[in-house]
Protein backbone atom coordinates (compact mmCIF):
# COMPACT_ATOMS: atom_id res chain seq x y z
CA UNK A 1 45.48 108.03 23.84
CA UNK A 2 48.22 106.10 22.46
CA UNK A 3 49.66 109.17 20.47
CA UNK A 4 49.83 111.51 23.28
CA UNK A 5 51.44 108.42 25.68
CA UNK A 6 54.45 108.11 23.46
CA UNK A 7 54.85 111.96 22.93
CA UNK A 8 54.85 112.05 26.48
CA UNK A 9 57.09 109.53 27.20
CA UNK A 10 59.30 110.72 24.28
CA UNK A 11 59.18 114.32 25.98
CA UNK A 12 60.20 112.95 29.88
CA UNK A 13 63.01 110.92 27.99
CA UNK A 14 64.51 113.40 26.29
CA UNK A 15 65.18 115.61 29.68
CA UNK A 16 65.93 112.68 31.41
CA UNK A 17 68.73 112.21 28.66
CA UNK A 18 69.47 115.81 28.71
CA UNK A 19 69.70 115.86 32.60
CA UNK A 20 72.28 113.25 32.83
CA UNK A 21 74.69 114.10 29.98
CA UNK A 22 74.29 117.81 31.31
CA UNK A 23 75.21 116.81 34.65
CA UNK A 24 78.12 114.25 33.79
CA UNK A 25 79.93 116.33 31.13
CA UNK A 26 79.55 120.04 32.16
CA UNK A 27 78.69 120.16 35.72
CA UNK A 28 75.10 121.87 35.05
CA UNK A 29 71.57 120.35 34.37
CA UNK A 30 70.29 120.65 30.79
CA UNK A 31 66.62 120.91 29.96
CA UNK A 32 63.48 122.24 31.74
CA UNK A 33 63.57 120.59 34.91
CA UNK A 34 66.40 122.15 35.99
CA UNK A 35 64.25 125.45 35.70
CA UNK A 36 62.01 124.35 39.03
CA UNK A 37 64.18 121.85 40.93
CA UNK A 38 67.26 120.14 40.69
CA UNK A 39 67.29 116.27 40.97
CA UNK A 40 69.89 114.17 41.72
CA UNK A 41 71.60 112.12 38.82
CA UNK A 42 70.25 108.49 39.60
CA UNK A 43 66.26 110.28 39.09
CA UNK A 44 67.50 111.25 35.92
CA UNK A 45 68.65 108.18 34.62
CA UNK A 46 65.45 107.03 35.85
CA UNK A 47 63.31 109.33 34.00
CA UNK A 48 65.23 108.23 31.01
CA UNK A 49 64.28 104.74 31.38
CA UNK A 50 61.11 105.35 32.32
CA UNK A 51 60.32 107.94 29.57
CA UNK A 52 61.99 105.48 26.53
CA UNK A 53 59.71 102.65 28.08
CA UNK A 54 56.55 104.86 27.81
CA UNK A 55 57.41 105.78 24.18
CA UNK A 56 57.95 102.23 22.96
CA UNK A 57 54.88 101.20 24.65
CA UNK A 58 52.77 103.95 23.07
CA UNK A 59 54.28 103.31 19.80
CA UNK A 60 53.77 99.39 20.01
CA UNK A 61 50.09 99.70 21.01
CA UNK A 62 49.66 102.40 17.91
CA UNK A 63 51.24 99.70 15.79
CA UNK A 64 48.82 96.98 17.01
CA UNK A 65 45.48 98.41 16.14
């Protein structure tokens, strides 16, 4: 469970990454979600955060047992 937590989270960081950098330096969303909607740049950020915290979090807990 801890394995696929951290993927995860390493997965919704990445577009949240992509998302943002897209957006600030070219004036077009990168990644997937950009496919079905289009959020707006602070919900990126967000999912950056948000995805990084859920990949440390799986990787500590894999660590501790």
């Amino acid at each position: 469970m801890k394995e696929i937590v951290a993927v995860i989270g390493s997965i919704v960081g990445i577009q949240g990454v992509l998302g943002f950098v897209g957006r600030t330096y070219s004036d077009q969303d990168w990644g997937l979600l950009q496919i079905w909607f289009h959020p707006p740049t602070p919900l990126y950020i967000a999912l950056a955060v948000v995805g990084g915290a859920m990949a440390l979090w799986g990787e500590a807990a894999r660590k501790r047992a």
